[in-house]
C-alpha atoms as a PDB file:
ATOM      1  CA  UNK A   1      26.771 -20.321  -5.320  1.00  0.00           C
ATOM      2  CA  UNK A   2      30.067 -19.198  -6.052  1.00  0.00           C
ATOM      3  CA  UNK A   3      32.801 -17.842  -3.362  1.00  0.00           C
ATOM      4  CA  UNK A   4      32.645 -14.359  -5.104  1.00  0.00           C
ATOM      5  CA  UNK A   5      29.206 -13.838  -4.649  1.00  0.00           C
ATOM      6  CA  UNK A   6      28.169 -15.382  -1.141  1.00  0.00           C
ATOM      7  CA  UNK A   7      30.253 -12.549   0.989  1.00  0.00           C
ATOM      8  CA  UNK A   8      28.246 -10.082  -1.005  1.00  0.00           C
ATOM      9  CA  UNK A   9      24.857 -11.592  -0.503  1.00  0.00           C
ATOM     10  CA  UNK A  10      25.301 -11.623   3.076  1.00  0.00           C
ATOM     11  CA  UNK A  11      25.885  -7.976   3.030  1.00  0.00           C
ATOM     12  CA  UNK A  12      22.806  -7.021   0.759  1.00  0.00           C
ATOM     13  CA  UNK A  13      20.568  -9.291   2.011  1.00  0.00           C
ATOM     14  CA  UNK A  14      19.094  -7.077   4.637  1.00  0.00           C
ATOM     15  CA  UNK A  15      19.101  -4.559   2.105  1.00  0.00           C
ATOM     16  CA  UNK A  16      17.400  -6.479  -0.310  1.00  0.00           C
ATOM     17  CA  UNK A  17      14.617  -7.687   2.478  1.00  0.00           C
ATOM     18  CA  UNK A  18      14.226  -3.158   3.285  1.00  0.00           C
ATOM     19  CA  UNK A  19      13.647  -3.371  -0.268  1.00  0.00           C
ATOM     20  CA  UNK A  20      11.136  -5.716  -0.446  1.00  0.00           C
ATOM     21  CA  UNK A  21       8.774  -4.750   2.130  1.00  0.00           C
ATOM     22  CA  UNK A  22       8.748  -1.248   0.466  1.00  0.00           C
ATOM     23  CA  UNK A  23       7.609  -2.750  -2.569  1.00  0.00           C
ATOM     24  CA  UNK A  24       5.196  -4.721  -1.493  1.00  0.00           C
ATOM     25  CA  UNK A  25       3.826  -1.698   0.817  1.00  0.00           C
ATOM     26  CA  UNK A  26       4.179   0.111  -2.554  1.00  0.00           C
ATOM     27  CA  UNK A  27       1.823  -2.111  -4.288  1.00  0.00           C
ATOM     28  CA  UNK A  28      -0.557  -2.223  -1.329  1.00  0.00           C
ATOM     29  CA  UNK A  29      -1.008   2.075  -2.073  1.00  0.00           C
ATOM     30  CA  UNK A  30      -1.410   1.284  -5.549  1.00  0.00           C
ATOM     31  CA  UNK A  31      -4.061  -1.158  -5.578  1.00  0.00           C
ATOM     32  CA  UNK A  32      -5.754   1.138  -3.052  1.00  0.00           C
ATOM     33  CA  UNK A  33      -5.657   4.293  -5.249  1.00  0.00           C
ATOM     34  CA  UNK A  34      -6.839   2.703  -8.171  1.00  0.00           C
ATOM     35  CA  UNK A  35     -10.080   1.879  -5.813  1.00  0.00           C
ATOM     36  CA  UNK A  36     -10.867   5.560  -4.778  1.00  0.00           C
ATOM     37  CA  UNK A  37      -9.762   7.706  -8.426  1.00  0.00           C
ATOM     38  CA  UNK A  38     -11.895  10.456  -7.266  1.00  0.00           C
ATOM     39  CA  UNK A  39      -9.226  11.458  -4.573  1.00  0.00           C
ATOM     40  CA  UNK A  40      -6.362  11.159  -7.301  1.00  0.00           C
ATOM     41  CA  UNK A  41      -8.041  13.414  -9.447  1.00  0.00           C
ATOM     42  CA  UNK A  42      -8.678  15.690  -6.665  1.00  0.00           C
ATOM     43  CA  UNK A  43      -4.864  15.623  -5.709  1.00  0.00           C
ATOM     44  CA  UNK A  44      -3.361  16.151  -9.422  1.00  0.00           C
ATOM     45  CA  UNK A  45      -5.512  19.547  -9.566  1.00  0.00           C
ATOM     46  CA  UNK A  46      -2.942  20.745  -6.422  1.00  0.00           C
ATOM     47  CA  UNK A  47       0.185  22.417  -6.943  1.00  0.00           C
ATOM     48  CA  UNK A  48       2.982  20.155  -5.897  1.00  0.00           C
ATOM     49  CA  UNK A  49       5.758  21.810  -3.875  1.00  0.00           C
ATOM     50  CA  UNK A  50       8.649  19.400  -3.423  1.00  0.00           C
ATOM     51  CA  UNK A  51      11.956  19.820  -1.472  1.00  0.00           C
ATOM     52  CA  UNK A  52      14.623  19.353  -3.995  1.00  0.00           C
ATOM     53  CA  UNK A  53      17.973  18.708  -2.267  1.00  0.00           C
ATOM     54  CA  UNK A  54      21.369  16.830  -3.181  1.00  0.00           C
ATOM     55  CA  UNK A  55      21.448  13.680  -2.955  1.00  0.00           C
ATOM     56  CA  UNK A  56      24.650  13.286  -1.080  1.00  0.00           C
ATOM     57  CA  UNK A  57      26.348  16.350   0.613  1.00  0.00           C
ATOM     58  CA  UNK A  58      29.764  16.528   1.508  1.00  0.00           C
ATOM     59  CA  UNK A  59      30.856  16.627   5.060  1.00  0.00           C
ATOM     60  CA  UNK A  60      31.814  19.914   5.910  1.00  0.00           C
ATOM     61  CA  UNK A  61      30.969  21.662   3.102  1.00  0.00           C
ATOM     62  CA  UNK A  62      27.468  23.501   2.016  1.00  0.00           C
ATOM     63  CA  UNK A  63      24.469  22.890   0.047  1.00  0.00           C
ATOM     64  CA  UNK A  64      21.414  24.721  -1.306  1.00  0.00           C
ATOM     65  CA  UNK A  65      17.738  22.986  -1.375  1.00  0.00           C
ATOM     66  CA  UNK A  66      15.496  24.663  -3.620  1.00  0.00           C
ATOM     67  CA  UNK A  67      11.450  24.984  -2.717  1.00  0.00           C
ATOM     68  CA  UNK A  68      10.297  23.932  -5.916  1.00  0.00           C
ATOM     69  CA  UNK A  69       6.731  23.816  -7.661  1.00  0.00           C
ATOM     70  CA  UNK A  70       5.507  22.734 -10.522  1.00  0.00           C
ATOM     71  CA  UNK A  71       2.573  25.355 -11.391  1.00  0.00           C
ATOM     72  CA  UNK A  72       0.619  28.137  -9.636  1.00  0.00           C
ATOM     73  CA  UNK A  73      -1.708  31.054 -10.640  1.00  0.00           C
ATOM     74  CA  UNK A  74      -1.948  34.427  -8.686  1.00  0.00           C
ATOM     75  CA  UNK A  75       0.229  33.272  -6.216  1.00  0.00           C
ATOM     76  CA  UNK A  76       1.317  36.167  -3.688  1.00  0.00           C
ATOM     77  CA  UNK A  77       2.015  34.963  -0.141  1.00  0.00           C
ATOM     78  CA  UNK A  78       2.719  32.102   2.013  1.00  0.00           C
ATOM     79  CA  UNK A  79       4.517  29.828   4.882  1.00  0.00           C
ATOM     80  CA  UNK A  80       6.030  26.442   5.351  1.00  0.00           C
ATOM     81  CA  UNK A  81       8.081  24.935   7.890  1.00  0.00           C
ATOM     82  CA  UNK A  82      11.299  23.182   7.872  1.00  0.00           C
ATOM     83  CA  UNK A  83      11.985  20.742   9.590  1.00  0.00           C
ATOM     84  CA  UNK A  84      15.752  18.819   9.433  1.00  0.00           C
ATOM     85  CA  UNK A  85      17.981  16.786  11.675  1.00  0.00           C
ATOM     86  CA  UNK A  86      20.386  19.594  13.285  1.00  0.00           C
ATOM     87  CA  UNK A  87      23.005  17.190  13.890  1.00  0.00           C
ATOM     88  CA  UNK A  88      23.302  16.323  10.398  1.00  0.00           C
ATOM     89  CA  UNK A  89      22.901  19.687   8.356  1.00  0.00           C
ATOM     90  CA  UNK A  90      22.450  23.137   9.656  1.00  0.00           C
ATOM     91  CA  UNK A  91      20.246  26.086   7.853  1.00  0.00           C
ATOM     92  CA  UNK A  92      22.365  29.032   7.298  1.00  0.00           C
ATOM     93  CA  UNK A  93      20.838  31.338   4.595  1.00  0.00           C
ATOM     94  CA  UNK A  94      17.178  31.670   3.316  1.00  0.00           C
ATOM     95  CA  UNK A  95      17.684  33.506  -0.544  1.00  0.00           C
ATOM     96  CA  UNK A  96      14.435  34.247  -2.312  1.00  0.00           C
ATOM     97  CA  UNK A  97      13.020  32.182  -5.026  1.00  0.00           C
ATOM     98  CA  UNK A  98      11.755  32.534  -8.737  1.00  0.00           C
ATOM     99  CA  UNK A  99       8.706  31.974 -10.450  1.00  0.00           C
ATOM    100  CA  UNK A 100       9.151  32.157 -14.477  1.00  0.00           C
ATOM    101  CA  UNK A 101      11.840  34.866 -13.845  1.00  0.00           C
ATOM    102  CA  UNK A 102       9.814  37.165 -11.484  1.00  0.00           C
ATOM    103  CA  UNK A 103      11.496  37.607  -7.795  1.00  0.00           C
ATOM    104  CA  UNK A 104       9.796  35.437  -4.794  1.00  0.00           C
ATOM    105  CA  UNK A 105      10.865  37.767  -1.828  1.00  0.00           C
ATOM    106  CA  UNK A 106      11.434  35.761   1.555  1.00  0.00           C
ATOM    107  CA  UNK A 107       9.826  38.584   3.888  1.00  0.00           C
ATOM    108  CA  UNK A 108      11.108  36.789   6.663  1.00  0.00           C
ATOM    109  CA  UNK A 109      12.387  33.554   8.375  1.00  0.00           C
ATOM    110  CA  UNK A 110      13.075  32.466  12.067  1.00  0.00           C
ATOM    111  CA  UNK A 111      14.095  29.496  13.533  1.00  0.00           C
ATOM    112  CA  UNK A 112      10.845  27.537  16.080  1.00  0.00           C
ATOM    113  CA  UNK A 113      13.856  24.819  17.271  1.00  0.00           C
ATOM    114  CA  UNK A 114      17.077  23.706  16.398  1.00  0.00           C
ATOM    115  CA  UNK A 115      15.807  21.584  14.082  1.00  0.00           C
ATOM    116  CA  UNK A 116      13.243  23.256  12.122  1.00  0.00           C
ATOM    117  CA  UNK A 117      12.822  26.985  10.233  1.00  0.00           C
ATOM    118  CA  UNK A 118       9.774  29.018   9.033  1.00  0.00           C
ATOM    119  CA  UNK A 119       9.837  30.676   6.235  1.00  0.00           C
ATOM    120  CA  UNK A 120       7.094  33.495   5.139  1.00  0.00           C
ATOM    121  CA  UNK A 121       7.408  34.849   1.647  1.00  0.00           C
ATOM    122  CA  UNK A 122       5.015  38.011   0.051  1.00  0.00           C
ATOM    123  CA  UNK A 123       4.994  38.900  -2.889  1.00  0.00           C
ATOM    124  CA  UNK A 124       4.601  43.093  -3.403  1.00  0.00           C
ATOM    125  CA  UNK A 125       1.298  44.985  -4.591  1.00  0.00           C
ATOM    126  CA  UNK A 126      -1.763  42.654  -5.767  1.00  0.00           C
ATOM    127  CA  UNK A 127      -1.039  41.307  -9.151  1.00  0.00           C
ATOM    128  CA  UNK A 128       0.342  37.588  -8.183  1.00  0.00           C
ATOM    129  CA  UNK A 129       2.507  35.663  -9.461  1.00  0.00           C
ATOM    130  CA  UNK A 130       1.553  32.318 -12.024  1.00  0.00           C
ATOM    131  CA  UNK A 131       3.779  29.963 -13.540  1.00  0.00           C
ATOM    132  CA  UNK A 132       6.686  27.580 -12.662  1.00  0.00           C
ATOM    133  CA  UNK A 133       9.844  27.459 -10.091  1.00  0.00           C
ATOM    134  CA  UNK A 134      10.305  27.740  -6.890  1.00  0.00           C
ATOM    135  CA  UNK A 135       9.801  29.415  -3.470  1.00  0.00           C
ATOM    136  CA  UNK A 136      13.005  29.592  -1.959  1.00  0.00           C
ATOM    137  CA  UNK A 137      16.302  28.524  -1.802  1.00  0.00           C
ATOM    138  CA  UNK A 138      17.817  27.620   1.499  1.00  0.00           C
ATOM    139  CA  UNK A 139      21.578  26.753   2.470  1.00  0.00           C
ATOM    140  CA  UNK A 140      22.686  24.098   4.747  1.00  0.00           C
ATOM    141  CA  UNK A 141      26.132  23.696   6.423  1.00  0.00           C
ATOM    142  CA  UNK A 142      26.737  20.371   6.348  1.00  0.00           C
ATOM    143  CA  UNK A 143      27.878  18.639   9.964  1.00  0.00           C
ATOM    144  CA  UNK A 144      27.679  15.179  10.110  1.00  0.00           C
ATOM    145  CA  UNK A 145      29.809  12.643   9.241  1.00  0.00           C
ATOM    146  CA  UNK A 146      30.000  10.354   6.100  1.00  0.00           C
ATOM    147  CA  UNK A 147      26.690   8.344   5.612  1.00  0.00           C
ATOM    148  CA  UNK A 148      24.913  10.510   8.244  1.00  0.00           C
ATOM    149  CA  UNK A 149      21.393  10.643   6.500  1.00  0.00           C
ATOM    150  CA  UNK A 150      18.630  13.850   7.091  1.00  0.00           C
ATOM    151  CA  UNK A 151      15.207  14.288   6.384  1.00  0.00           C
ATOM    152  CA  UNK A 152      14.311  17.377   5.231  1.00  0.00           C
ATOM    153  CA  UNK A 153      10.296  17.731   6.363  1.00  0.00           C
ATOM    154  CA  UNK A 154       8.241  20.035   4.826  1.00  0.00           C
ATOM    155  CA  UNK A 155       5.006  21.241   6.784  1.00  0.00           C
ATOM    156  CA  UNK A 156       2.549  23.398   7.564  1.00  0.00           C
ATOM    157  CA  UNK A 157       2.380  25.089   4.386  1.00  0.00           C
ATOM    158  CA  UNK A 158      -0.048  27.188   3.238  1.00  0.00           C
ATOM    159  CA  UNK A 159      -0.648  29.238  -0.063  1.00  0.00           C
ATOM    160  CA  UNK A 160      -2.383  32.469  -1.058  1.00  0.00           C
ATOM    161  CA  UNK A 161      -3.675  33.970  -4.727  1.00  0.00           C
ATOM    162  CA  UNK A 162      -4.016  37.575  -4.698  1.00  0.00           C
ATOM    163  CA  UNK A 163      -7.408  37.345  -3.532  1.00  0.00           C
ATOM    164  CA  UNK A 164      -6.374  36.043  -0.148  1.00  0.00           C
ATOM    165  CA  UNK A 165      -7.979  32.507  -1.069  1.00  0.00           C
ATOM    166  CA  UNK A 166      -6.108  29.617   0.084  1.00  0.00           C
ATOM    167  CA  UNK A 167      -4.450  27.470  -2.961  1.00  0.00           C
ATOM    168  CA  UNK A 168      -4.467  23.592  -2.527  1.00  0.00           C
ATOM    169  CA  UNK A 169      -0.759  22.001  -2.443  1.00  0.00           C
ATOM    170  CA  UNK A 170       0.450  19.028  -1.983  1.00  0.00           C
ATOM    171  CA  UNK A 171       4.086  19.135   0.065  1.00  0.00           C
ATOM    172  CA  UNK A 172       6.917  16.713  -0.737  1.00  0.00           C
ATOM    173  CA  UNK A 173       9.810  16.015   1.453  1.00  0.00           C
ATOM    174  CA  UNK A 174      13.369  14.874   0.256  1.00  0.00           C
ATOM    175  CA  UNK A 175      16.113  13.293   2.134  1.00  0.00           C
ATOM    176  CA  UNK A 176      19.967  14.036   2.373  1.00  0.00           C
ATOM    177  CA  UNK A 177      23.147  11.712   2.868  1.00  0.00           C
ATOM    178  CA  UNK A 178      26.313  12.968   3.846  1.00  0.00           C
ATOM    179  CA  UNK A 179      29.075  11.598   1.630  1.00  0.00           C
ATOM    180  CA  UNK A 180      30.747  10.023  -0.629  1.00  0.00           C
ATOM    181  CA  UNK A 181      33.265   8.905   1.684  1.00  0.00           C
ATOM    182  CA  UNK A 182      36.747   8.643   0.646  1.00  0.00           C
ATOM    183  CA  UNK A 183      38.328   5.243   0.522  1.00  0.00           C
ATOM    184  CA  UNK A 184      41.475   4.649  -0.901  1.00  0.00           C
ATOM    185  CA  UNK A 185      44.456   2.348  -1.552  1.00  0.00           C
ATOM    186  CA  UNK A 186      47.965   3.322   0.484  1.00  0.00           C
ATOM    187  CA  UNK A 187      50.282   2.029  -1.022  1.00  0.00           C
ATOM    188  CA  UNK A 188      54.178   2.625  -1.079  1.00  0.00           C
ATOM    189  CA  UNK A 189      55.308   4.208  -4.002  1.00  0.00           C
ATOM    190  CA  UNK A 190      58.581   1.772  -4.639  1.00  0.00           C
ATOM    191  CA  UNK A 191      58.818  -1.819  -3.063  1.00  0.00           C
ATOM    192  CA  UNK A 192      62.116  -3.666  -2.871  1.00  0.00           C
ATOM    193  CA  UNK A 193      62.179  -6.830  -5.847  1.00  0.00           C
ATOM    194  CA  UNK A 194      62.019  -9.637  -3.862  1.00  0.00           C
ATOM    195  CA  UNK A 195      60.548  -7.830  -0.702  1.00  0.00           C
ATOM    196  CA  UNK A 196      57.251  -7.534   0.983  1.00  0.00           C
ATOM    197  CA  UNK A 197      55.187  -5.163   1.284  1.00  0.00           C
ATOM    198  CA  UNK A 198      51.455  -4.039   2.916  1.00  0.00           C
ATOM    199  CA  UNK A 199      48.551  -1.938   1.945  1.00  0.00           C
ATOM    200  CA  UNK A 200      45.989  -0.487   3.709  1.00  0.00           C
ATOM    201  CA  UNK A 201      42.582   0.563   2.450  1.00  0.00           C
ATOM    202  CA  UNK A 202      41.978   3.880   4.370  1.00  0.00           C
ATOM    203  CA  UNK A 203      38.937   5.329   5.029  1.00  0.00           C
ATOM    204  CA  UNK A 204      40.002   9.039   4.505  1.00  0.00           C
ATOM    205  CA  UNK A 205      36.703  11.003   5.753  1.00  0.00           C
ATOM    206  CA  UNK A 206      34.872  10.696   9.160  1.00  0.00           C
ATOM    207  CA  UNK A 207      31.925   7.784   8.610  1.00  0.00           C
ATOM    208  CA  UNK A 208      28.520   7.316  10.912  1.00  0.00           C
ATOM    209  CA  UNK A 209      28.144   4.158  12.046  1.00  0.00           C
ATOM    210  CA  UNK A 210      29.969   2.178  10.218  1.00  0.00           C
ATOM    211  CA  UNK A 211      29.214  -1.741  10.438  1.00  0.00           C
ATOM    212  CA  UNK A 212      30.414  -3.691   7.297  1.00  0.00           C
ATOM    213  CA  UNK A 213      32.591  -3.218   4.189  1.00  0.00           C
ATOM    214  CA  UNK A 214      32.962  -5.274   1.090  1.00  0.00           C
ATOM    215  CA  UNK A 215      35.406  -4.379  -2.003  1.00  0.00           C
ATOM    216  CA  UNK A 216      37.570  -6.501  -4.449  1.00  0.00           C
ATOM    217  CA  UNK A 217      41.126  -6.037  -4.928  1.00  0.00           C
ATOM    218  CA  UNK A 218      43.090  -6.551  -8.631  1.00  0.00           C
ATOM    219  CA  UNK A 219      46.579  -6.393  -9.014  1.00  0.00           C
ATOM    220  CA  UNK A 220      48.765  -8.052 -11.510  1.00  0.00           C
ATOM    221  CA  UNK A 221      50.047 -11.440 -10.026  1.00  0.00           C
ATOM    222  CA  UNK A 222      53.147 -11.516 -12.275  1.00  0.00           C
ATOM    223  CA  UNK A 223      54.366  -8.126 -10.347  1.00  0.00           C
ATOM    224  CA  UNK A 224      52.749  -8.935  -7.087  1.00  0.00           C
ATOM    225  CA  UNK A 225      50.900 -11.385  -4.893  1.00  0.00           C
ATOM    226  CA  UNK A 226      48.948 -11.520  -1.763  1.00  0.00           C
ATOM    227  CA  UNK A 227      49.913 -13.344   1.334  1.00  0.00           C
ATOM    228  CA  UNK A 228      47.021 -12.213   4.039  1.00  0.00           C
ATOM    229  CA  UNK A 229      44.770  -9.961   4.621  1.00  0.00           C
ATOM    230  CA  UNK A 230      44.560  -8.423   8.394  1.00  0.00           C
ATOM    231  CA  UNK A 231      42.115  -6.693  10.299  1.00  0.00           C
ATOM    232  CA  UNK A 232      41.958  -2.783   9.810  1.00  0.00           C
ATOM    233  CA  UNK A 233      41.015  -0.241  12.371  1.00  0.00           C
ATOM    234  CA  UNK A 234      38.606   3.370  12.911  1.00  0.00           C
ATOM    235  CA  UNK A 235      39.585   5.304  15.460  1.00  0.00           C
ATOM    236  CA  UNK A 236      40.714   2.753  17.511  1.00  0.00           C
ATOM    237  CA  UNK A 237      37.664  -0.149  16.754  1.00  0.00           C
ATOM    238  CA  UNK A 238      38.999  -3.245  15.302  1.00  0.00           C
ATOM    239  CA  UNK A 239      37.151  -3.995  12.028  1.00  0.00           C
ATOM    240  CA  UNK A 240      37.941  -7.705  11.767  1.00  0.00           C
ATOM    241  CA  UNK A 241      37.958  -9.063   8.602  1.00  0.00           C
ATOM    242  CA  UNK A 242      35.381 -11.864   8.431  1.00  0.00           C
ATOM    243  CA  UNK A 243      36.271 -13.489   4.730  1.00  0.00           C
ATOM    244  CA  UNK A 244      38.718 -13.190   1.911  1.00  0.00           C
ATOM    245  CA  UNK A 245      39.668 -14.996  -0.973  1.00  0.00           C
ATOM    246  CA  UNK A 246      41.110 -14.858  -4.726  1.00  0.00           C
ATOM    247  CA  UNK A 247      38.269 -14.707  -6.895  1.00  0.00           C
ATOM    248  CA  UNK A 248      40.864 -15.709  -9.910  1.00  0.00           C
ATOM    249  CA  UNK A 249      45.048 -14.989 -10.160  1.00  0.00           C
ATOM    250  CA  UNK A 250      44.578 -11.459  -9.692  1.00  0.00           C
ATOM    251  CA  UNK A 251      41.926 -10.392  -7.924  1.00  0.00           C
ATOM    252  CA  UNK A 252      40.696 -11.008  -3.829  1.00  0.00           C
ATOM    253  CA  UNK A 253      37.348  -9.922  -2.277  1.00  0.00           C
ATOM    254  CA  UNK A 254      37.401  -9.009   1.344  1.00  0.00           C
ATOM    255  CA  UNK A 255      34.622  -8.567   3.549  1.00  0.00           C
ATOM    256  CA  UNK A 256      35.025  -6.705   6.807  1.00  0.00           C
ATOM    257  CA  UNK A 257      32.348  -6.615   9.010  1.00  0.00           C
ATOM    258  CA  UNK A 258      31.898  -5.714  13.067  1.00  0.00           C
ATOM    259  CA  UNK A 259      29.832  -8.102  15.247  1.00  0.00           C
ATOM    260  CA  UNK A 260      26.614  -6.681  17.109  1.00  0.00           C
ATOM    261  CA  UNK A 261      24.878  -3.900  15.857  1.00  0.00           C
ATOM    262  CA  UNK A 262      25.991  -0.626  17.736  1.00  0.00           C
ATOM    263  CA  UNK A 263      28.818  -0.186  14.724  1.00  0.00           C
ATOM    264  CA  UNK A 264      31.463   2.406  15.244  1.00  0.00           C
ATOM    265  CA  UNK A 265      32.577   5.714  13.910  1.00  0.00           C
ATOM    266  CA  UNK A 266      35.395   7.869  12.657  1.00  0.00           C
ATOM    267  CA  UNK A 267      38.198   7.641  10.044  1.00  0.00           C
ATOM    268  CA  UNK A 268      41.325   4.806   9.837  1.00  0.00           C
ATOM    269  CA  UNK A 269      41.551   1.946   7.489  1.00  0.00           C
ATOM    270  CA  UNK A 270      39.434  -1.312   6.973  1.00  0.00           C
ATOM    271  CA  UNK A 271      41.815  -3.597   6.070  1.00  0.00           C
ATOM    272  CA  UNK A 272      46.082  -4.300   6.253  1.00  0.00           C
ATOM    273  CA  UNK A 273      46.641  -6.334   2.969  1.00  0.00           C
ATOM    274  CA  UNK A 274      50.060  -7.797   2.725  1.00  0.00           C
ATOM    275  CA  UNK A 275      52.094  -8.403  -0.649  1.00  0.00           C
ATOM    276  CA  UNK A 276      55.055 -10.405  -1.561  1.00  0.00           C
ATOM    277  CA  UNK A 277      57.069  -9.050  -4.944  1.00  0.00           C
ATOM    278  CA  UNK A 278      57.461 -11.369  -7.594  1.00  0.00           C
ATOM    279  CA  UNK A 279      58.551  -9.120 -10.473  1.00  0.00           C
ATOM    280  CA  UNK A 280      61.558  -7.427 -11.845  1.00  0.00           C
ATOM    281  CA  UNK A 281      62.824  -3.938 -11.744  1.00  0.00           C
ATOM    282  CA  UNK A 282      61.267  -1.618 -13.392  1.00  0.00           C
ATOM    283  CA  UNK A 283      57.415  -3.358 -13.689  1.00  0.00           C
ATOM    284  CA  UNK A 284      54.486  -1.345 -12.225  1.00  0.00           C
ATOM    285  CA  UNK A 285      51.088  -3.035 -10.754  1.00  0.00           C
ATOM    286  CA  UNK A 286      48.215  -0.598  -9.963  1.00  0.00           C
ATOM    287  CA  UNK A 287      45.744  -1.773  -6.993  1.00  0.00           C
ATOM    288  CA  UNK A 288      42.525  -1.112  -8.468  1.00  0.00           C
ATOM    289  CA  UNK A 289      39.890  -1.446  -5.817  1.00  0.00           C
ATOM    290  CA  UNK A 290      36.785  -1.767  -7.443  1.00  0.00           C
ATOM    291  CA  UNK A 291      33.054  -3.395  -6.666  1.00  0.00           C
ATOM    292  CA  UNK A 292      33.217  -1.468  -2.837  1.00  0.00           C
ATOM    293  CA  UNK A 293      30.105  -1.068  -0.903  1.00  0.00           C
ATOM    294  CA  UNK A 294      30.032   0.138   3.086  1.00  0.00           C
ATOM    295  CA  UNK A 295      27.301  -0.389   5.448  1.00  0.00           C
ATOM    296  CA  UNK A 296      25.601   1.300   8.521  1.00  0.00           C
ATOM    297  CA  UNK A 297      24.177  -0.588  11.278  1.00  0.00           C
ATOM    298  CA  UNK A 298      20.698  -0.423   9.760  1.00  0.00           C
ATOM    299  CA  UNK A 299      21.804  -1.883   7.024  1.00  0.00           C
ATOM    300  CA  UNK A 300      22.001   0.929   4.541  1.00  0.00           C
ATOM    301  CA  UNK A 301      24.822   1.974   2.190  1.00  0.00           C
ATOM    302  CA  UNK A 302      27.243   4.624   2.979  1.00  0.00           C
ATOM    303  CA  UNK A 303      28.092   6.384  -0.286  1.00  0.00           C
ATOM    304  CA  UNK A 304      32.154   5.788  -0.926  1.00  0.00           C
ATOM    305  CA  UNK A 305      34.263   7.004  -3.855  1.00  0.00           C
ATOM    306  CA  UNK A 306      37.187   4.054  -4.068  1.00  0.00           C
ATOM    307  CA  UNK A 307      40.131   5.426  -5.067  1.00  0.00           C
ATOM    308  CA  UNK A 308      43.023   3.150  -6.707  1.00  0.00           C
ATOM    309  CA  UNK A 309      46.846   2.877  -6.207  1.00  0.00           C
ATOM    310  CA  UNK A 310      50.127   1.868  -8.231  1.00  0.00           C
ATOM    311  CA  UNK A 311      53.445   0.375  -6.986  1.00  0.00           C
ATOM    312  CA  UNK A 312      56.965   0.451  -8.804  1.00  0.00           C
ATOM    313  CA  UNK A 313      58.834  -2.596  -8.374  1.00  0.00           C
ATOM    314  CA  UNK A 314      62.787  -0.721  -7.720  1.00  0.00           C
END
């Protein structure tokens, strides 16, 4: 194995193993549903409502989650709860949905717990409602930090035609991730010819967690080269830097990674890179960071936007 690839395998490998065991248990369900196809048939007759959020949601900011379903006939009243991690993502409006362009009023919602809503929706007079879209659309606040992860549980539903007569559905959950986090290069703008120089890779926004980082570094060696790599910090943790080395001329990979599994939390820099100038006046080198992954102490990725950097040799 080569040296660029074994710092990177020993980050995904617990990943990889997660994966695994899902797939296998994935294979397991689908070997058992192909021995009972009455109760599939049964279940692709239901309506499917699914929760249909963001994928990632950016700390401090908001999101909407529609209630969405693929088909109903004579719908025209009905309930589900919500249920959500309220240390994550708060609700703070209910709007009313849409089915094929007609209005699904939200007669009313309330809040059981912190961490779950109820939501009743009626639709007026006795006509129903058939077609496609969804129930309603809720906002969240988000309040977490970067890779802070939510389910967003959907349960206890129940749907009615126009006849009062329950309608079979089958209810989907979805899952949100706070992020990307912001990772950058800082680097000076102007460095001395013949001078050092260091860089830090910062970790702009607040991350959950946090437990190991790998990225590679490129430069261009005839402008500038580096001489070490140091340890960076989050709010006061040291991350130590476990491995780095040149992959070729111009390029390093550094791996960062805490020991134990608590990890540690909050915004600061994962690594002090130091650079010695071996150009002339005048040439330019950007700092591309590139290949970057972060990890949580369960061993699942914390969405990052890397974010490059250019010195001017003066």
């Amino acid at each position: 194995m080569k040296v660029k690839d074994k710092e990177k395998y020993k980050m995904e490998e617990s990943i990889l193993a997660r994966s695994a065991v899902i797939c296998i248990a994935a294979a397991i369900i689908c070997i058992g549903s192909l021995a009972i196809p009455s109760v599939v048939a049964e279940q692709t007759s239901d309506t499917v409502v699914t929760v249909n959020a963001p994928e990632t949601a950016k700390a401090g900011e908001t999101f909407v989650v529609s209630i969405d379903m693929d088909s109903i006939t004579d719908f025209n009243s009905g309930q589900f709860d919500l249920s959500f991690d309220a240390t994550v993502v708060n609700v703070t409006e209910v709007a009313n949905g849409s089915i094929d362009g007609k209005t699904i009023p939200v007669d009313r919602w309330e809040r059981m717990d912190e961490d779950t809503i109820r939501v009743f929706l009626a639709v007026s007079g006795i006509a129903g409602v058939s077609g496609s879209g969804n129930l309603a659309k809720i906002r969240f606040a988000v309040v977490g930090k970067g890779g802070d992860r939510s389910v967003l549980d959907i349960s206890d539903g129940m749907l009615r035609n126009n006849e009062a007569e329950e309608i079979p559905a089958v209810w989907v959950d979805d899952e949100v991730i706070v992020g990307p986090v912001k990772v950058e290069v800082n680097a000076p703008e102007f460095v001395p010819v013949g001078g050092t120089f260091t860089v830090t890779i910062d970790v702009v926004d607040e991350v959950a967690n946090f437990n190991m980082a790998l990225f590679d570094l490129s430069f261009d060696s005839s402008v500038v080269n580096v001489t070490d790599v140091a340890e960076g910090s989050l709010d006061g943790t040291a991350i130590p830097v476990t491995s780095w080395a040149f992959i070729d001329s111009n390029t390093i990979r550094v791996m960062c990674e805490l020991s134990g599994v608590t990890g540690t939390s909050g915004s600061g820099n994962l690594a002090t890179i130091s650079f010695a100038v071996v150009g002339k006046g005048g040439d330019r080198s950007v700092l591309d960071v590139s290949d970057g992954m972060l990890g949580n102490n369960e061993a699942e990725e914390i969405p990052a936007v890397w974010v490059d950097d250019e010195v001017t040799l003066k």
